[in-house]
N, C-alpha and C. Protein backbone atom coordinates (compact mmCIF):
# COMPACT_ATOMS: atom_id res chain seq x y z
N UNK A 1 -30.01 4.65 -11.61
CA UNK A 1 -30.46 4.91 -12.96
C UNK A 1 -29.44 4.40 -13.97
N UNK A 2 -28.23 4.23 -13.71
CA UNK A 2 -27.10 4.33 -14.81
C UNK A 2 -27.31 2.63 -15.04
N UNK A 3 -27.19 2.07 -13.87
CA UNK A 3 -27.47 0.49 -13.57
C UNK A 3 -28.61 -0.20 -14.25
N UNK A 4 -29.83 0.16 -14.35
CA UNK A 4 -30.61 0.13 -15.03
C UNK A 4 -30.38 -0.02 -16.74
N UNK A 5 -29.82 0.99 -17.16
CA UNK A 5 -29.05 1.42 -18.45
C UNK A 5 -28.48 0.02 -19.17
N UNK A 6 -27.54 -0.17 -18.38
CA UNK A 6 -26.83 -1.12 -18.31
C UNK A 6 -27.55 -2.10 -18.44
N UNK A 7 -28.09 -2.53 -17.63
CA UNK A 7 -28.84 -3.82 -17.20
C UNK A 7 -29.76 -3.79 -18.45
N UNK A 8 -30.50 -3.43 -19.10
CA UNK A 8 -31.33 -2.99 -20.29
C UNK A 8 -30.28 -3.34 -21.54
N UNK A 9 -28.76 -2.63 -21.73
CA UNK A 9 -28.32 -3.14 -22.80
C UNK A 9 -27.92 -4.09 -22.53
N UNK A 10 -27.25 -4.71 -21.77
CA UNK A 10 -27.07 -6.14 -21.78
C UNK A 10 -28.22 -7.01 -21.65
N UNK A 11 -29.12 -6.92 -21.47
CA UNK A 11 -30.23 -7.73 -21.90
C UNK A 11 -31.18 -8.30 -22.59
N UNK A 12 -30.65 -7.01 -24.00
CA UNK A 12 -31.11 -6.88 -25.16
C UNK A 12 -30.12 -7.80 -25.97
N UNK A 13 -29.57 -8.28 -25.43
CA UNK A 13 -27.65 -8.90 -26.13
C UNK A 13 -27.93 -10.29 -25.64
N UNK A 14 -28.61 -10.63 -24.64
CA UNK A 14 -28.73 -11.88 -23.87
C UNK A 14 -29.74 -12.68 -24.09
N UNK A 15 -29.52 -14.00 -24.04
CA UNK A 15 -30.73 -15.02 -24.56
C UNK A 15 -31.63 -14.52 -23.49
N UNK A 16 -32.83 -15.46 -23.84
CA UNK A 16 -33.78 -15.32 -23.31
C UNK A 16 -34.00 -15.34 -21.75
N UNK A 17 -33.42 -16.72 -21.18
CA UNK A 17 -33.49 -16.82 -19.82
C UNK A 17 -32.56 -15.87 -18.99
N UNK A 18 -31.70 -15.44 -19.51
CA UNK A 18 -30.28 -14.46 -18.75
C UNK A 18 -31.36 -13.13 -19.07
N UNK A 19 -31.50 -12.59 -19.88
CA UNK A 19 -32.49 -11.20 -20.54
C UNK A 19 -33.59 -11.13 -19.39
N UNK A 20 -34.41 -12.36 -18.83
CA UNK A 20 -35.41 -11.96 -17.90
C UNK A 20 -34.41 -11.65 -16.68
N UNK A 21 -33.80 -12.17 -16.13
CA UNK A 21 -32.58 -12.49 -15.48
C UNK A 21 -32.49 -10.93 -15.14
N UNK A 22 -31.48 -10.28 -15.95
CA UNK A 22 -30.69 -9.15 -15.96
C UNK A 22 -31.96 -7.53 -16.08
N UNK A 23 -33.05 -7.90 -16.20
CA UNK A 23 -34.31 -6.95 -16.30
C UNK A 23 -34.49 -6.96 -14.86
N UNK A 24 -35.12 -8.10 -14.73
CA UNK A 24 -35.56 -8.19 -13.03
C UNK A 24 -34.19 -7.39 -11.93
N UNK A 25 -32.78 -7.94 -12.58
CA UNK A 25 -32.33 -8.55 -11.39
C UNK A 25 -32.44 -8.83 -10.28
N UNK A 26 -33.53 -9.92 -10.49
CA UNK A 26 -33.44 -10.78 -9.24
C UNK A 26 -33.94 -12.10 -10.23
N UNK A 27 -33.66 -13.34 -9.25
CA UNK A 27 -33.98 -14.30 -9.85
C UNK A 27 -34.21 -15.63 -8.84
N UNK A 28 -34.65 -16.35 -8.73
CA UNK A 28 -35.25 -18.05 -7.82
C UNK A 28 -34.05 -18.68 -7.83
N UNK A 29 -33.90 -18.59 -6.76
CA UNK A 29 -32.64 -19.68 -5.84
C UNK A 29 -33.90 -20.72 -5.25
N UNK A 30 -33.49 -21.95 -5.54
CA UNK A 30 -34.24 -23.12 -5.02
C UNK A 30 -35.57 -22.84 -5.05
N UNK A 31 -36.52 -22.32 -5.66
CA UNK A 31 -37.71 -22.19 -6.13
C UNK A 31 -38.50 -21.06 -5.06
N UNK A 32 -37.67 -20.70 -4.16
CA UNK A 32 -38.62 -20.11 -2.88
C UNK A 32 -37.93 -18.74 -2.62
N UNK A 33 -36.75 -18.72 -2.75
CA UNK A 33 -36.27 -17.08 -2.07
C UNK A 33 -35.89 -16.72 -3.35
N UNK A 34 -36.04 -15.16 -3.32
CA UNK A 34 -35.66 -14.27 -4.38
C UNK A 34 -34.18 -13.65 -3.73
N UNK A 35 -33.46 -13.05 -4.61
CA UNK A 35 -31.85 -12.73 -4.51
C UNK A 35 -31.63 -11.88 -5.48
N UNK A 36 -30.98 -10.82 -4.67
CA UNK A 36 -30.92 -9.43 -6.09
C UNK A 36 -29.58 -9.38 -6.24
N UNK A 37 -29.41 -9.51 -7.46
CA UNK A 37 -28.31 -9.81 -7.76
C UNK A 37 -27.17 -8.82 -7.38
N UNK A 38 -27.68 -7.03 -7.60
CA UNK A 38 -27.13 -6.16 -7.14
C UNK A 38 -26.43 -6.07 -5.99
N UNK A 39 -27.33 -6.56 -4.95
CA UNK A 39 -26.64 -6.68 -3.48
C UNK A 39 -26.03 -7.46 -3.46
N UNK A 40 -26.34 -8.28 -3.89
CA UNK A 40 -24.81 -9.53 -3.81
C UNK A 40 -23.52 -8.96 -4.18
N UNK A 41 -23.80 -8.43 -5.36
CA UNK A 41 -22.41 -7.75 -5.87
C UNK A 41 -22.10 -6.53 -4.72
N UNK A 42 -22.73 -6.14 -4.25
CA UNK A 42 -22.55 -5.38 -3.63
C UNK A 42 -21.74 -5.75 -1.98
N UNK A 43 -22.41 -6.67 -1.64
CA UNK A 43 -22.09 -7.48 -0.52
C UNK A 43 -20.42 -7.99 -0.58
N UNK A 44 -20.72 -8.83 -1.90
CA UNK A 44 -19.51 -9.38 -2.25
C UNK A 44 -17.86 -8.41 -2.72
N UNK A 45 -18.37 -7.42 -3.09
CA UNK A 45 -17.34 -6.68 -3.24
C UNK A 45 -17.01 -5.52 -1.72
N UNK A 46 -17.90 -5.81 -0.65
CA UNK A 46 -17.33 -5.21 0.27
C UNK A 46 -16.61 -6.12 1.20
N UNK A 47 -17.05 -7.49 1.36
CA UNK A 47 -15.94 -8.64 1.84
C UNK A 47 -14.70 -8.74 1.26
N UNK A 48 -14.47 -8.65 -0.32
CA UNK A 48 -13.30 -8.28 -0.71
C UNK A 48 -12.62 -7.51 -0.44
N UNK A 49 -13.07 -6.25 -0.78
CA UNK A 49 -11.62 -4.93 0.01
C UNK A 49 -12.14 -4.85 1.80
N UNK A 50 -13.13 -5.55 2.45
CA UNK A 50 -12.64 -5.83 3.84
C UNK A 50 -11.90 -6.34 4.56
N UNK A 51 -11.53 -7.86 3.45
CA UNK A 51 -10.40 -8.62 3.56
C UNK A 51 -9.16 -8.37 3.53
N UNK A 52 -9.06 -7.20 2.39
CA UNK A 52 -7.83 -7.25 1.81
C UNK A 52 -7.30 -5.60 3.48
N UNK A 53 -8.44 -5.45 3.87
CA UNK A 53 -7.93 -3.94 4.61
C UNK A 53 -7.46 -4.88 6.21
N UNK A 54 -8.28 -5.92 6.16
CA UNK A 54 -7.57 -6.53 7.43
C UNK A 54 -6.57 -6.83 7.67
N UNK A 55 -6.37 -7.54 6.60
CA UNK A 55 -5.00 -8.14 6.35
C UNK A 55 -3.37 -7.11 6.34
N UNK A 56 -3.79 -5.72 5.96
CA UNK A 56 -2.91 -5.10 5.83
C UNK A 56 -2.59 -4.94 7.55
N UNK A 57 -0.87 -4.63 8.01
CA UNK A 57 -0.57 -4.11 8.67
C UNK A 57 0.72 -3.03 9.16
N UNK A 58 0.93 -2.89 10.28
CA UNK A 58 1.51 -1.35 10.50
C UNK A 58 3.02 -1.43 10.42
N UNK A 59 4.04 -0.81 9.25
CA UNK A 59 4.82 -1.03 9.09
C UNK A 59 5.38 0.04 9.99
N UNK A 60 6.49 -0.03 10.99
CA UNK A 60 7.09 1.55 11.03
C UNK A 60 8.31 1.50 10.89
N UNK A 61 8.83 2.45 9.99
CA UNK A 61 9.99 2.39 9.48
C UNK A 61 11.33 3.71 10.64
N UNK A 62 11.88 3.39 11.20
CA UNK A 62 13.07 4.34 12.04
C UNK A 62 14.46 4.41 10.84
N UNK A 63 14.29 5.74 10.08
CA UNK A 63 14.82 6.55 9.08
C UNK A 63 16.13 7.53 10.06
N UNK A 64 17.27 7.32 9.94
CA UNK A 64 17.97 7.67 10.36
C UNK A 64 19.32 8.29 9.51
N UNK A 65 19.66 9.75 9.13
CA UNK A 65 20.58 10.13 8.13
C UNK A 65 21.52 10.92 8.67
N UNK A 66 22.58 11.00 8.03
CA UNK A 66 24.13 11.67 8.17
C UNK A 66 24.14 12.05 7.21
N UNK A 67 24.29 13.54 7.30
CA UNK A 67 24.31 14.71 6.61
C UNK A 67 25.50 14.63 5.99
N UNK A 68 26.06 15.12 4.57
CA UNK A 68 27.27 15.27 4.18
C UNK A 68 28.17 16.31 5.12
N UNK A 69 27.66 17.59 5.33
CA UNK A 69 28.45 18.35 6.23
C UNK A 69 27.65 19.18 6.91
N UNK A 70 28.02 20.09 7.83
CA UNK A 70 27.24 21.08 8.63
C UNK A 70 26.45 21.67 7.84
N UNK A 71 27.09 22.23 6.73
CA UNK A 71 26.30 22.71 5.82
C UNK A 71 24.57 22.30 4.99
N UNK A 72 25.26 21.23 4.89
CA UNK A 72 24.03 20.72 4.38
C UNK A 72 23.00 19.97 5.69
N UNK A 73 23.03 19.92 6.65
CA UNK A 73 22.12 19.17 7.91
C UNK A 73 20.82 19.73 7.42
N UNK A 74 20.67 20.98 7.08
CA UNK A 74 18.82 21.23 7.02
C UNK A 74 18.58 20.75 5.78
N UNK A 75 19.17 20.23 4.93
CA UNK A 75 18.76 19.45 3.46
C UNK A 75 18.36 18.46 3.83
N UNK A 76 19.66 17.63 4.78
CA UNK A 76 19.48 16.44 4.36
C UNK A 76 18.36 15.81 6.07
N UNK A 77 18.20 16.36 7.09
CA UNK A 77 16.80 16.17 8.08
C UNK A 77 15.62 16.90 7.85
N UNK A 78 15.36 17.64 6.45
CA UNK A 78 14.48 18.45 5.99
C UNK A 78 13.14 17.16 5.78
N UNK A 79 13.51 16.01 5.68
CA UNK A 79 12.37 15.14 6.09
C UNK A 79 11.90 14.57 6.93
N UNK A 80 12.54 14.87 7.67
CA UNK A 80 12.73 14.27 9.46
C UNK A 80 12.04 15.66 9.89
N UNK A 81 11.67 16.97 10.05
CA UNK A 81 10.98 17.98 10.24
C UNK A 81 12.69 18.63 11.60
N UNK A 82 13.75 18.55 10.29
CA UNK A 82 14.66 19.09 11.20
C UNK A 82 15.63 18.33 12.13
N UNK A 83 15.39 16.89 12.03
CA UNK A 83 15.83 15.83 13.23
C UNK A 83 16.18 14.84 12.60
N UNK A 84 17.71 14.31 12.93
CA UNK A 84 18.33 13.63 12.03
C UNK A 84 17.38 12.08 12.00
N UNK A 85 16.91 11.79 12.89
CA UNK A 85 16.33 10.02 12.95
C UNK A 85 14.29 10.64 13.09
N UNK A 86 13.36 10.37 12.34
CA UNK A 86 12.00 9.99 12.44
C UNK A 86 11.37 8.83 12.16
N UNK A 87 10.31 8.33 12.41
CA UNK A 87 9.58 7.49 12.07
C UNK A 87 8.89 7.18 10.91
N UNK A 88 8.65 7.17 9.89
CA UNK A 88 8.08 6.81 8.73
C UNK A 88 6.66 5.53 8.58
N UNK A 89 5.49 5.96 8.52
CA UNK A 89 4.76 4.59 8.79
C UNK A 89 3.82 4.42 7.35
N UNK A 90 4.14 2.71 7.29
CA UNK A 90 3.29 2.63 6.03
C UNK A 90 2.22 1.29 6.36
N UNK A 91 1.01 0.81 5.83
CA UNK A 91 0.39 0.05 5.89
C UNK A 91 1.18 -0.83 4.65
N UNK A 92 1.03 -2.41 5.20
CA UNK A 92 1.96 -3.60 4.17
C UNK A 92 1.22 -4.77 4.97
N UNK A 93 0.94 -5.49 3.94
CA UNK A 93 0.53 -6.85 3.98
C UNK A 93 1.30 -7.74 4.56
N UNK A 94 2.62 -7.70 5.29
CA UNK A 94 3.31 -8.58 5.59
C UNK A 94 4.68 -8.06 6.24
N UNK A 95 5.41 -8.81 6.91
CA UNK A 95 6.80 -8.30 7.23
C UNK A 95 7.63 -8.12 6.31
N UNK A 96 7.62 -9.35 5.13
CA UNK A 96 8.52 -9.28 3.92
C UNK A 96 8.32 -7.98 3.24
N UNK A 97 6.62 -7.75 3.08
CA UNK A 97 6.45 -6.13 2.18
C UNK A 97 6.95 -4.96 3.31
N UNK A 98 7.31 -5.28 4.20
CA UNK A 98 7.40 -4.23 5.22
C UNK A 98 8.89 -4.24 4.67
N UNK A 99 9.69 -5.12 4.79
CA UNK A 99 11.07 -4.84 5.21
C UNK A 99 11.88 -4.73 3.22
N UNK A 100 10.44 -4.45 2.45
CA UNK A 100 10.93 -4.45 1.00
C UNK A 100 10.46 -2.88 1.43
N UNK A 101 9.69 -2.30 1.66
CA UNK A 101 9.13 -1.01 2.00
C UNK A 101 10.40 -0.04 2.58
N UNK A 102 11.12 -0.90 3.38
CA UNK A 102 12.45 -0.19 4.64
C UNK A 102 13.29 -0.28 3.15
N UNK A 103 14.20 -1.27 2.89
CA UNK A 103 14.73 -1.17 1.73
C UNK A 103 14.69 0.24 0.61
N UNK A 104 13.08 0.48 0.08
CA UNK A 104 13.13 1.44 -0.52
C UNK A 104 13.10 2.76 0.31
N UNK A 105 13.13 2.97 1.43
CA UNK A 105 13.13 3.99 1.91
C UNK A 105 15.21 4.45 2.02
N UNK A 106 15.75 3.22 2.13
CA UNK A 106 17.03 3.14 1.79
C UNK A 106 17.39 3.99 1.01
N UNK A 107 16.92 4.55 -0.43
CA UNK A 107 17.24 5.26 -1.62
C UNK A 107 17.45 6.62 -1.29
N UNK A 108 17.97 7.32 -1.96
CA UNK A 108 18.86 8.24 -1.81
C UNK A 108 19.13 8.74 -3.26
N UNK A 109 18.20 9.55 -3.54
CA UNK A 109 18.61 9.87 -5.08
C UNK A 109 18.60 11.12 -5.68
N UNK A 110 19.00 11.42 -6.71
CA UNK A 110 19.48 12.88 -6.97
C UNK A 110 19.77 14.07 -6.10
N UNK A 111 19.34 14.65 -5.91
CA UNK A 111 19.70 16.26 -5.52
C UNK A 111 20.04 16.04 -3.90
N UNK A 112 19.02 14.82 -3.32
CA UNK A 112 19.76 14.64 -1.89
C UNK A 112 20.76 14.08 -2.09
N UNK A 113 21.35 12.97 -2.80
CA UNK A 113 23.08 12.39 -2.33
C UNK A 113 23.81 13.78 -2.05
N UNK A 114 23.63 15.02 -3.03
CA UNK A 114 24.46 15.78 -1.72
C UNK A 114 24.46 16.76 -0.88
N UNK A 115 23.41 16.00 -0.02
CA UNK A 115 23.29 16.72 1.09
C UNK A 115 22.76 15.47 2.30
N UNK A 116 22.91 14.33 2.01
CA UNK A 116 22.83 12.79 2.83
C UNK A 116 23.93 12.33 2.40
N UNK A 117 24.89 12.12 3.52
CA UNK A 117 25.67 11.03 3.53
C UNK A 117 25.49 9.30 3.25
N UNK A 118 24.56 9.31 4.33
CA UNK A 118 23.86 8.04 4.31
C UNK A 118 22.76 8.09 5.21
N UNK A 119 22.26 6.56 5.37
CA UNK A 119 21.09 6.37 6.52
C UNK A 119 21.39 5.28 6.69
N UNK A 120 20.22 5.20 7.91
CA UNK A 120 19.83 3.86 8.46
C UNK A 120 18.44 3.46 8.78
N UNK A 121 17.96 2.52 8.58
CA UNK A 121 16.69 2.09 7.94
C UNK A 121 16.43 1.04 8.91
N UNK A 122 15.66 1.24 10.12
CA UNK A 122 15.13 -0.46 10.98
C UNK A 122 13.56 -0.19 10.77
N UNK A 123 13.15 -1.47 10.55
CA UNK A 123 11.60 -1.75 10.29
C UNK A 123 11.03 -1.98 11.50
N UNK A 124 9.39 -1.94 11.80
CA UNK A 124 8.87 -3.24 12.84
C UNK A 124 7.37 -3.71 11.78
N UNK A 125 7.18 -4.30 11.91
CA UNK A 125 5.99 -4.49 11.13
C UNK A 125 5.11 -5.25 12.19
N UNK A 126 3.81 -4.68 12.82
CA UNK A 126 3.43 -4.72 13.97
C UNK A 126 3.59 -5.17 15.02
N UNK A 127 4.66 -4.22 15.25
CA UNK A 127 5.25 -4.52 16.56
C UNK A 127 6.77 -5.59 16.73
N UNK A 128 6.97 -6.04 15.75
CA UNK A 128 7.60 -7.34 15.28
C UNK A 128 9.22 -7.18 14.75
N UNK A 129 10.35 -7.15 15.37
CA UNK A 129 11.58 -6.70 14.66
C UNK A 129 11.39 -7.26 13.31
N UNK A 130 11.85 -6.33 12.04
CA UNK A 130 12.29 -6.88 10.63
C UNK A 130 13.63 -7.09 10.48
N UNK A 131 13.86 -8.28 9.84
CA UNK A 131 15.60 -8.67 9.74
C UNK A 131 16.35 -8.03 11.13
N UNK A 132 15.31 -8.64 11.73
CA UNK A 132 16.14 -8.96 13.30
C UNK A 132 16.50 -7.40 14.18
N UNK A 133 16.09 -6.36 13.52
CA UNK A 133 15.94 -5.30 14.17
C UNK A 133 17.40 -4.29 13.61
N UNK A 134 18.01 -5.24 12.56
CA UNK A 134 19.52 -4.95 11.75
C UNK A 134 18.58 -3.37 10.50
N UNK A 135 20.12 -3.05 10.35
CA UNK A 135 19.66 -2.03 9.56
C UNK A 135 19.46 -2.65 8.04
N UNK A 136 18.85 -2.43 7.38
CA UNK A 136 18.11 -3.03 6.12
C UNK A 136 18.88 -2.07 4.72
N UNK A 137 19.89 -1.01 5.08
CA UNK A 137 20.45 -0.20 4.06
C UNK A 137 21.82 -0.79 3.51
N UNK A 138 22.38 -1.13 4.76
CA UNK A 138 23.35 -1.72 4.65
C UNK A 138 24.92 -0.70 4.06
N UNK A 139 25.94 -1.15 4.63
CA UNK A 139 26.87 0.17 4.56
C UNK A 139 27.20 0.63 3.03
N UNK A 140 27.16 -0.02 2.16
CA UNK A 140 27.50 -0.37 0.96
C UNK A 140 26.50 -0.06 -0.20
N UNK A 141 25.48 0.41 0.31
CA UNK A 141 24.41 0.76 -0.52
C UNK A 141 24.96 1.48 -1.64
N UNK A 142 24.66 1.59 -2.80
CA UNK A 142 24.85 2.29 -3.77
C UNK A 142 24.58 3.57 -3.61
N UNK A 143 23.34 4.39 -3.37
CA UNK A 143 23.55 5.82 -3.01
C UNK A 143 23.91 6.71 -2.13
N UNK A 144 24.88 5.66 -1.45
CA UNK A 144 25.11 6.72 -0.44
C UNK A 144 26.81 7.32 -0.72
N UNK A 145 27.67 8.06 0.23
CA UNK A 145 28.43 8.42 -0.01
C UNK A 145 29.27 8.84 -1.22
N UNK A 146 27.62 10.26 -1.56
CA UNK A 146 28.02 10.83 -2.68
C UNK A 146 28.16 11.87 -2.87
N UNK A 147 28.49 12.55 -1.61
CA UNK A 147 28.45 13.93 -1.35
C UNK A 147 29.12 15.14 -2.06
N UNK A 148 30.28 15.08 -3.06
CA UNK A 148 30.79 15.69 -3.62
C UNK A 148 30.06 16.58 -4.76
């Protein structure tokens, strides 16, 4: 019904040949088959996000942290469900978005720096070592070792 609506004001806006066009929607492809325009759009916009869902694949990220001190261990594996190293999995279009994905999982910000020392961050992106199976945080990271 809403489609209709639509299709009605824009047709009132549209020359003549587009106006029969957008009433019907449907219209003569090569003088013999009819084609609704709806389904097409319809068609066509489910090949699009079918494409785009294939294409995505399985990032898994191995999240690994050092607690500032005894004290703080249930802060800082409180995302790990208690356990200093878990798995983390994200869907990514690619190894590069995968191992930009590991990167941000790298971060370390406010109220955890103190209660994380640091981490360590290895990707696979299906199935596939990222940056060679190396840790992606790197020792030097900016948020880490801020425990004070």
């Amino acid at each position: 019904m809403v489609l209709k609506k639509i299709f009605r004001k824009k047709a009132k806006a549209a020359p003549n040949h587009v106006r029969s066009i957008l009433q019907n929607k449907t219209t003569m492809i090569g003088g013999t088959m009819k084609f609704n325009m709806t389904k097409a759009a319809t068609v066509g916009l489910f090949l699009v996000f079918g494409a785009v869902q294939a294409q995505a694949g399985e990032c898994v990220m191995q999240v690994t942290r050092v607690p500032c001190s005894d004290a703080t261990k249930d802060e800082s594996f409180k995302k790990c469900g208690g356990q200093a190293s878990c798995p983390e999995t994200k869907k990514t279009g690619s190894e590069k978005a995968c191992e930009s994905a590991a990167k941000v999982a790298c971060e370390n910000k406010g109220v955890r720096q103190k209660s994380t020392k640091s981490k360590t961050v290895t990707a696979k992106f299906d199935g596939k070592d990222v940056n060679g199976g190396k840790d992606v945080c790197g020792e030097t990271h900016p948020d880490f070792n801020k425990c004070n």
